[in-house]
Each structure stands twice: as C-alpha cells, then as structure tokens.
Protein backbone atom coordinates (compact mmCIF):
# COMPACT_ATOMS: atom_id res chain seq x y z
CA UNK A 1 16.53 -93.11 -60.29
CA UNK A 2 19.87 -91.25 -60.27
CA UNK A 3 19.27 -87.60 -58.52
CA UNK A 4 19.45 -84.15 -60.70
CA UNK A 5 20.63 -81.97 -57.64
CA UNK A 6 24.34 -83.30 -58.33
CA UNK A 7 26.61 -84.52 -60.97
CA UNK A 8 28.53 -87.13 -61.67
CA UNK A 9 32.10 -88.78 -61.90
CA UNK A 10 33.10 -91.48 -64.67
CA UNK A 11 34.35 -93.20 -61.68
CA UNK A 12 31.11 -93.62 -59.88
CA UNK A 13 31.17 -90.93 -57.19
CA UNK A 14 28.73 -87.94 -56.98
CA UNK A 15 28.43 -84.70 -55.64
CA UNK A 16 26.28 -82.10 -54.24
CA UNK A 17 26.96 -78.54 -53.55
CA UNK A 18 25.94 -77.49 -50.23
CA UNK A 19 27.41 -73.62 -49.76
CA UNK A 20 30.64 -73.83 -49.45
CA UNK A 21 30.92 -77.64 -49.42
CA UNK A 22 30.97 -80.23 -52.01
CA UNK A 23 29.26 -83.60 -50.70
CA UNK A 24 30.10 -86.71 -52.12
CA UNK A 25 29.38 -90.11 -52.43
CA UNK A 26 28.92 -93.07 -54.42
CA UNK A 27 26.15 -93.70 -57.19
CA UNK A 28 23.88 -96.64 -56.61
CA UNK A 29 25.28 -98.42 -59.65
CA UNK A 30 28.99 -98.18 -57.79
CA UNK A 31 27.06 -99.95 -54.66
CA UNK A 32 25.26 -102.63 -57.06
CA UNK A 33 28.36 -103.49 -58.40
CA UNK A 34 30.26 -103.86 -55.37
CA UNK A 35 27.94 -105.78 -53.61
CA UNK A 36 27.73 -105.85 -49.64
CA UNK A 37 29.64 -103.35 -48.56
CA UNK A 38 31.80 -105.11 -45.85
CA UNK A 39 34.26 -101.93 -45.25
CA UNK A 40 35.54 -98.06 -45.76
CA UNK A 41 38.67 -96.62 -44.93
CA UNK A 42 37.64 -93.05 -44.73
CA UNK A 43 40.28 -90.66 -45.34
CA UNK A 44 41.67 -88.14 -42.46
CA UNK A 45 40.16 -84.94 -42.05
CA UNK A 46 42.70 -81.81 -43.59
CA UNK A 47 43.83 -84.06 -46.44
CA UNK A 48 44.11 -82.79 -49.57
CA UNK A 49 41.96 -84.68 -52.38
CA UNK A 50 42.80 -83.92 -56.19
CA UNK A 51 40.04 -84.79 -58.89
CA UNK A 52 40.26 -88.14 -60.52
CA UNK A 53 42.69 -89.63 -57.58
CA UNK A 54 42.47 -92.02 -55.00
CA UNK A 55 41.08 -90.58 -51.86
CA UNK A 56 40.02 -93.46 -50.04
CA UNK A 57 39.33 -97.84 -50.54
CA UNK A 58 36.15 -99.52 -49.82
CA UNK A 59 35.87 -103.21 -49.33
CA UNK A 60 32.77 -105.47 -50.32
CA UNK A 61 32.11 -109.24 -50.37
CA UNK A 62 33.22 -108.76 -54.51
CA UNK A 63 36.84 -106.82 -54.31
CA UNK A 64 38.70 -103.75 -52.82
CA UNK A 65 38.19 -100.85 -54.86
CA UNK A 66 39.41 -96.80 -54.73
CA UNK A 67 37.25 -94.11 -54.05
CA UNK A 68 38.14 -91.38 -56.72
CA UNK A 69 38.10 -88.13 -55.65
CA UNK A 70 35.55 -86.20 -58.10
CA UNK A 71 36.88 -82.79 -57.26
CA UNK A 72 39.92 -81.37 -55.80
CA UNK A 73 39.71 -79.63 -52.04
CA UNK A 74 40.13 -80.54 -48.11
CA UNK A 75 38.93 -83.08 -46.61
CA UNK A 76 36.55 -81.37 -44.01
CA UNK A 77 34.61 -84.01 -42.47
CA UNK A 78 33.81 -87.76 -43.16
CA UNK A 79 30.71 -90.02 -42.14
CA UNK A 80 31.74 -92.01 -39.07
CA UNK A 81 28.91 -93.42 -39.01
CA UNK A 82 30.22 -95.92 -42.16
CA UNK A 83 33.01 -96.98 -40.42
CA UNK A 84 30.70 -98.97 -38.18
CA UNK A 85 27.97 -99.55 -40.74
CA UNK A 86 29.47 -99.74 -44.16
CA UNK A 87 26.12 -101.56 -45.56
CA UNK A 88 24.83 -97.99 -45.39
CA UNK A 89 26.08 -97.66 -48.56
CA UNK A 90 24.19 -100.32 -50.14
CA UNK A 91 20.80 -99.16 -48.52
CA UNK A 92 21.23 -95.29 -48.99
CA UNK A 93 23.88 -94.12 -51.33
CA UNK A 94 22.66 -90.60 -52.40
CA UNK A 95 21.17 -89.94 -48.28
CA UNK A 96 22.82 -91.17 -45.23
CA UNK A 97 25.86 -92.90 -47.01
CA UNK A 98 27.23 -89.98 -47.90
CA UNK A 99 31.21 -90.42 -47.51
CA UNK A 100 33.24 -86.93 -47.50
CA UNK A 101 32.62 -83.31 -47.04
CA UNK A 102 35.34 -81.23 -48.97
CA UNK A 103 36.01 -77.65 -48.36
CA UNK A 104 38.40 -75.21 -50.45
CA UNK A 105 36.68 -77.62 -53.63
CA UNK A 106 37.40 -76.18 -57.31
CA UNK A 107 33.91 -75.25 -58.79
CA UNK A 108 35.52 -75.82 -62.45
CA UNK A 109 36.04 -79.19 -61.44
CA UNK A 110 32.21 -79.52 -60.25
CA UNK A 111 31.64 -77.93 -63.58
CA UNK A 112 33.58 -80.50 -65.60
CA UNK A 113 31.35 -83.69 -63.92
CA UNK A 114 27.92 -85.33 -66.06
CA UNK A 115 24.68 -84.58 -64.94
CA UNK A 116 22.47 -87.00 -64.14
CA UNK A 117 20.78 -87.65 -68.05
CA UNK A 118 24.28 -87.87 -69.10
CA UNK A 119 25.29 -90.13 -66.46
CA UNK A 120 23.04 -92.87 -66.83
CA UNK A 121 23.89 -92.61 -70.70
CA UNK A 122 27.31 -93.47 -69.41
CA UNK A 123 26.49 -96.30 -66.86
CA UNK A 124 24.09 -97.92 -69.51
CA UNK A 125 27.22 -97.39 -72.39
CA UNK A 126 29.36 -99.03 -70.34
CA UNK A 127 27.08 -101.85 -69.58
C-alpha cells in the first residue's frame, strides 16, 4: 500500500517532510520494476538537486537507471548504509531505504507532487 504521509514524483521517487527536511526515496513500484537492487551511487553531500533532474543512478540485475530529484534543495545527508546494502531498497523502500535528505527544499515544488490516491492512479495508468 503506497503511504499518505508523502507525495509523489511521476518519476517514481517520494517524499516526506520532516521540519525542515524533505526525505526521499523510491516507491515500491520503482523497486519492483528494477528488480534486485545490485547498486547506488549516492550523490555528495552540499550538492545542489533541481526537481525533475538527475541526482543520482542506481543499478539492478534489470538496467541502470537515474534517480530524479523530486524537489529542488541541498543535498544534506545520504543513507550510507545503501552503499553497502543496496537490496535495502527492495525490502524497505518507504523505511530504512530511504536515499537523500535535502535541506534549503522548495515547498512549491513539494506542493506540485501526487498524493498517494493520485499516484497509484498513475502507476496503474501507466501499466
């Protein structure tokens, strides 16, 4: 079940407002489509993300693919942890396989993103 307490990027990535932070990851249908997720370049803390481009690449048994920024800020921390143990993203996308904290994020971008009823309207019109 996709989570209401964040929204939602056409390119698979989601985020949750925590303060003054926007979380994000990927959606569990990004994950099922990948496959096993063999490996994430994580992108350097300070950088500067902008909505709807290429932040970061993840690897899987399937194909390379980008990681879309889903709103524009700072990087201000990324989950080491998936640098050792990309599967995490197949076994907990919305929890512990979180990939990016941004800071400095634009809440009209947040504002801009599906919620959850609309994004599952999405996955299964794309389907």
């Amino acid at each position: 079940m996709t989570p209401h307490d964040r929204k939602y990027a056409k390119t698979h990535e989601w985020v949750k407002i925590e303060g003054k932070i926007a979380l994000v990851g990927l959606t569990d249908h990004a994950q099922d489509s990948l496959g096993d997720v063999t490996f994430i370049e994580l992108p350097p803390i300070g950088k500067k993300v902008t909505k709807g481009k290429e932040c970061c690449v993840i690897e899987s048994v399937k194909a390379a693919s980008d990681i879309y920024a889903p709103v524009s800020g700072e990087v201000a921390e990324v989950n080491e942890a998936l640098e050792s143990h990309p599967e995490m993203i197949n076994a907990d996308p919305y929890g512990n396989a979180w990939i990016m904290k941004v800071s400095n994020f634009l809440e009209s971008d947040f504002l801009d993103l599906m919620d959850a009823p609309a994004y599952d309207a999405f996955v299964k019109s794309e389907a």
